[in-house]
Protein backbone atom coordinates (compact mmCIF):
# COMPACT_ATOMS: atom_id res chain seq x y z
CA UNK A 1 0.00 0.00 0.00
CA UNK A 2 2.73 2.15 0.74
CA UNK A 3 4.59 1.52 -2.22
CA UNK A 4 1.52 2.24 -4.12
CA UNK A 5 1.70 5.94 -2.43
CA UNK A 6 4.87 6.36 -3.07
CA UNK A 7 4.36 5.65 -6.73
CA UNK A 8 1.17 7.86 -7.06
CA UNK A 9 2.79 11.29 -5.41
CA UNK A 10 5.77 9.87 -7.58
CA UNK A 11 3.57 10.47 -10.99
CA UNK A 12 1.92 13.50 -9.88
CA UNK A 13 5.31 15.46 -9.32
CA UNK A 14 6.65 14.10 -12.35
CA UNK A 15 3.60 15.34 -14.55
CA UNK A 16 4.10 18.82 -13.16
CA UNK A 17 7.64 18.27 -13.35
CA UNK A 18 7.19 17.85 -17.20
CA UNK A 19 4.78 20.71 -17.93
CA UNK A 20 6.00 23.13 -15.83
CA UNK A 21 9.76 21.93 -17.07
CA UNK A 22 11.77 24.33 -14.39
CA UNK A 23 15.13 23.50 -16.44
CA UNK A 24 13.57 25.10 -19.73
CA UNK A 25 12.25 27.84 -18.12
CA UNK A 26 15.29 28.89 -16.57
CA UNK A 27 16.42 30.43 -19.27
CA UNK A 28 13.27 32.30 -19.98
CA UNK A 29 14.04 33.30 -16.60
CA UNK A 30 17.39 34.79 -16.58
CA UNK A 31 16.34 36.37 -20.25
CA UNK A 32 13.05 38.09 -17.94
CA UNK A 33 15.60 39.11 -15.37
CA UNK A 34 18.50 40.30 -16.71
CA UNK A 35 18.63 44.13 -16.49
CA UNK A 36 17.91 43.47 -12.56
CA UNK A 37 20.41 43.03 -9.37
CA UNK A 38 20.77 39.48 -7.63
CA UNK A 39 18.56 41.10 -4.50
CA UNK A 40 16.09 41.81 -7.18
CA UNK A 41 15.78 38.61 -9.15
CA UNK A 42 15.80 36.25 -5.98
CA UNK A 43 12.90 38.49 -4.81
CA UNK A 44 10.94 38.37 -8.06
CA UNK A 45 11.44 34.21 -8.06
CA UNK A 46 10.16 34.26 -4.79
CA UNK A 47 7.08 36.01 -5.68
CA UNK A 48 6.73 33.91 -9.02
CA UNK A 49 6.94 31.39 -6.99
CA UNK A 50 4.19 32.07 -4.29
CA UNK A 51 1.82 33.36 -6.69
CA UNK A 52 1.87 30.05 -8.70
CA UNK A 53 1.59 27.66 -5.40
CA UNK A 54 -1.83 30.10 -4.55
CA UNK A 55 -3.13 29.77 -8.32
CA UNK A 56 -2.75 26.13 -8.70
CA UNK A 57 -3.84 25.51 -4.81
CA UNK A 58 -7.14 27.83 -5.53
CA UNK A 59 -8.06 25.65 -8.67
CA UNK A 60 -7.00 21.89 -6.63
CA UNK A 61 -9.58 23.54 -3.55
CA UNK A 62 -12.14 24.96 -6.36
CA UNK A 63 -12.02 22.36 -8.56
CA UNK A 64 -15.42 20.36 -7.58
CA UNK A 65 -17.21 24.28 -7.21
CA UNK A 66 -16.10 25.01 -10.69
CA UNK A 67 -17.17 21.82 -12.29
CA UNK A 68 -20.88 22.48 -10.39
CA UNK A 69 -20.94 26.18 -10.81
CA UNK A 70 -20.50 25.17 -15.14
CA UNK A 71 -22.17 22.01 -15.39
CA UNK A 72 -18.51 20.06 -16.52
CA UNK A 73 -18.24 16.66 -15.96
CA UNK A 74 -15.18 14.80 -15.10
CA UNK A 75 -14.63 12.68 -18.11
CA UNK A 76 -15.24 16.20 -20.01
CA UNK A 77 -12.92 18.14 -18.28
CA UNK A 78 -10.13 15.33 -18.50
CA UNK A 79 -10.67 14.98 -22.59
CA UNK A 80 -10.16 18.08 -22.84
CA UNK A 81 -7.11 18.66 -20.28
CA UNK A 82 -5.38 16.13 -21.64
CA UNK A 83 -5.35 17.53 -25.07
CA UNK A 84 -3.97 20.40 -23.71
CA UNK A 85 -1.47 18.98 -21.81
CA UNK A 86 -0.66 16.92 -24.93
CA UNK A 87 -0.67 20.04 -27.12
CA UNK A 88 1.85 21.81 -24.74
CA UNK A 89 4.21 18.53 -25.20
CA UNK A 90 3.75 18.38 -28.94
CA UNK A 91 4.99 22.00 -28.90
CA UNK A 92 7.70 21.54 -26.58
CA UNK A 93 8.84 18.58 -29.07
CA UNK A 94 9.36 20.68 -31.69
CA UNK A 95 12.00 22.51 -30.03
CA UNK A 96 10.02 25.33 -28.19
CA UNK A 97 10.42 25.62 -24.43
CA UNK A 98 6.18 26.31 -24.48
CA UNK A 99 3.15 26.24 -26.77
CA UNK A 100 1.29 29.31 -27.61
CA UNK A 101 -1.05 28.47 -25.29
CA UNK A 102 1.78 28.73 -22.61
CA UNK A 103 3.74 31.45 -23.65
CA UNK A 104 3.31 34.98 -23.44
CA UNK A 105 3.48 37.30 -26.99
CA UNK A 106 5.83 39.78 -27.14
CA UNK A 107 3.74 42.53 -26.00
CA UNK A 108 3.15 41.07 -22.78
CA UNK A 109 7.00 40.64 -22.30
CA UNK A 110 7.28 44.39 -23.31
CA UNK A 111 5.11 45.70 -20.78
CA UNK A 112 6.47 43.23 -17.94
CA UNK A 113 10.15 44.56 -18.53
CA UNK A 114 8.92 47.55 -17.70
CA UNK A 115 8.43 46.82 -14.62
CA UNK A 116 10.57 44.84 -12.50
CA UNK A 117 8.68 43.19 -9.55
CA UNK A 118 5.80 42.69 -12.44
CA UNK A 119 7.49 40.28 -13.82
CA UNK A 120 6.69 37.77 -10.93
CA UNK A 121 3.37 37.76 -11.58
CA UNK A 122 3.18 38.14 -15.46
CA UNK A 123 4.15 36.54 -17.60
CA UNK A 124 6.73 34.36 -15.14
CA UNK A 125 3.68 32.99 -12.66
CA UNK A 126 0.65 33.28 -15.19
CA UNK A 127 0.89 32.14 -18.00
CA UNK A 128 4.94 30.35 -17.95
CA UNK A 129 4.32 28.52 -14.43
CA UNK A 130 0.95 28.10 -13.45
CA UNK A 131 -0.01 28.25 -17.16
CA UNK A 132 -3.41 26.22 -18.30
CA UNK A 133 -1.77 23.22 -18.71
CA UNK A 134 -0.25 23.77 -15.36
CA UNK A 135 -4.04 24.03 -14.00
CA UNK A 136 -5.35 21.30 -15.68
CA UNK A 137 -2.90 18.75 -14.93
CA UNK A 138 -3.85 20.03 -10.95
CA UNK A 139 -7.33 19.80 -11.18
CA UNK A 140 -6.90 16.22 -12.96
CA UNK A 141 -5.29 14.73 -9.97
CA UNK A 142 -6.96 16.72 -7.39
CA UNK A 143 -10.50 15.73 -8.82
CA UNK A 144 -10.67 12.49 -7.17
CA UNK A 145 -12.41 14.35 -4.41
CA UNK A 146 -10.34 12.41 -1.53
CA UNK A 147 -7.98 14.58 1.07
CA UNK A 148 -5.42 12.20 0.49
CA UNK A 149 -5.41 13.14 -3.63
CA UNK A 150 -5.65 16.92 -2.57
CA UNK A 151 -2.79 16.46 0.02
CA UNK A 152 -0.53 15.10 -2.73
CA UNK A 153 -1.03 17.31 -5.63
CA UNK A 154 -0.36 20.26 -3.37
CA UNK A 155 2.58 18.65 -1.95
CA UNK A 156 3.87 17.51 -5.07
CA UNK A 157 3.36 21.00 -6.69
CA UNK A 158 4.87 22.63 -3.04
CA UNK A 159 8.66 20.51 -3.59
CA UNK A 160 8.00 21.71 -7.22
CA UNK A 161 7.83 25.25 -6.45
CA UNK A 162 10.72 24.69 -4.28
CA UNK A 163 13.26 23.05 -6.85
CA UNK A 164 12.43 25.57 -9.49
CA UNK A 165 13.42 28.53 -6.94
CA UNK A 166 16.39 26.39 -6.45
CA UNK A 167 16.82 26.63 -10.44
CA UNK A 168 15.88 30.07 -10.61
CA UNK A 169 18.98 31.21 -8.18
CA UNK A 170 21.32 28.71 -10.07
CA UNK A 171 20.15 29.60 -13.55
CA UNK A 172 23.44 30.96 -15.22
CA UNK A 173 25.50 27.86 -13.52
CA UNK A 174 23.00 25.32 -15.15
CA UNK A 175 22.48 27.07 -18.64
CA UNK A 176 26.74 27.01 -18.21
CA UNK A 177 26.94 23.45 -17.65
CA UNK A 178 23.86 22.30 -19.52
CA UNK A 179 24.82 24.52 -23.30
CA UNK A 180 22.11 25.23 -24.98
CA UNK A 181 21.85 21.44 -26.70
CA UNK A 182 21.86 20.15 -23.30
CA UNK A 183 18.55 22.36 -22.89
CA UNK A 184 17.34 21.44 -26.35
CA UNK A 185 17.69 17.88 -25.06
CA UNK A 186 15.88 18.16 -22.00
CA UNK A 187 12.69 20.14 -23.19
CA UNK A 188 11.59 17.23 -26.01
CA UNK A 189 12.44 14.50 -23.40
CA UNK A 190 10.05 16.56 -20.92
CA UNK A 191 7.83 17.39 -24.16
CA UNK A 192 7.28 13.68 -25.04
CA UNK A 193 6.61 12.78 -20.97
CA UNK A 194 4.46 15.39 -21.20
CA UNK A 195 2.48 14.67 -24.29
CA UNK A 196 1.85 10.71 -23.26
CA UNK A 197 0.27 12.04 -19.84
CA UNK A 198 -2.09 14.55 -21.74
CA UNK A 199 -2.80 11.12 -24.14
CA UNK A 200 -3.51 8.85 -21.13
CA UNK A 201 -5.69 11.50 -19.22
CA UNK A 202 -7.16 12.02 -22.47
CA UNK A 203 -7.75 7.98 -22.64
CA UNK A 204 -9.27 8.02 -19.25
CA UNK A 205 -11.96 10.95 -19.65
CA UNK A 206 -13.13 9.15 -23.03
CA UNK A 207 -13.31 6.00 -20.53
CA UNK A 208 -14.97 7.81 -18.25
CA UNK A 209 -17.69 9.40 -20.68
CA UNK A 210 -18.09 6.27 -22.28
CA UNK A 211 -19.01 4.47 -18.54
CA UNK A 212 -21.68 7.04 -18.04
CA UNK A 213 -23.68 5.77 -20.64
């Protein structure tokens, strides 16, 4: 039974690990942060940070309102989930560190450098972090309705939150000792994780439907 635990928070972390992909976004990190002091930047991954934990918390805690307050069904919200989540790994295959759907235009970017500390909150938090496939992959694990399931997505997404502020503070070290093909590298390997969990939550909401009837 333990071992079955184990295993479960063990996929969880690794599904957020894949989507929200802290080594690829490091880069899109330092790039967000470069015309600032190291005071600065630790305080605006620390904020980024934060805000992300609250979003994706809010959503796990929300979930069963949202589904109720809209009319979705499980199976419904899981087909479609995991074609996002498989659309952000087909994207991340083809070399880019996120889909459109998880990566800010340039005019948000613009407007962000403007501002320092705004940074932390868009676009790093919303939409590069605690993007929508970053949401959906919570609410997919946290929608088993059981403390135990809510426990361990938060958790998981919690030691998440704390590795990629580890990342964050070590960025120009890693991007040193990675090169850029060593980033290449790891963002398809994460992209093709990524895109068979978005097919096999996929699989299980048009299991799900098809139960119902």
């Amino acid at each position: 039974m333990e071992d079955l635990w184990i295993g479960h928070a063990a996929s969880i972390f690794m599904g957020f690990f894949a989507i929200m992909n802290p080594i690829a976004n490091t880069p899109v990190f330092l790039g967000l942060t470069a015309d600032v002091d190291a005071a600065t930047r630790r305080r605006i991954a620390t904020r980024a940070l934060i805000f992300s934990f609250l979003v994706v918390l809010f959503f796990c805690a929300a979930g069963k309102m949202i589904f109720g307050l809209f009319g979705i069904t499980l199976p419904a919200f899981r087909v479609t989930g995991g074609a996002l989540v498989a659309l952000v790994g087909f994207h991340m295959l083809q070399g880019g560190q996120n889909s459109t759907v998880h990566q800010p235009n340039a005019a948000d970017l613009q407007r962000c450098l403007e501002a320092e500390l705004e940074i932390a909150f868009t676009p790093l938090a919303m939409p590069i972090l605690a993007g929508p496939g970053t949401i959906a992959t919570a609410m997919n694990y946290a929608s088993a309705g059981t403390v135990a399931d809510f426990a361990l997505t938060v958790s998981a997404f919690g030691v998440l939150c704390a590795i990629t502020y580890a990342f964050f503070l070590s960025g120009e070290q890693i991007v040193r000792f990675l090169g850029e093909n060593g980033v290449k590298v790891i963002t398809r390997f994460m992209g093709l994780i990524l895109a068979v969990i978005g097919v096999q939550m996929l699989i299980n909401g048009v299991a799900g439907a098809v139960a119902t009837f």
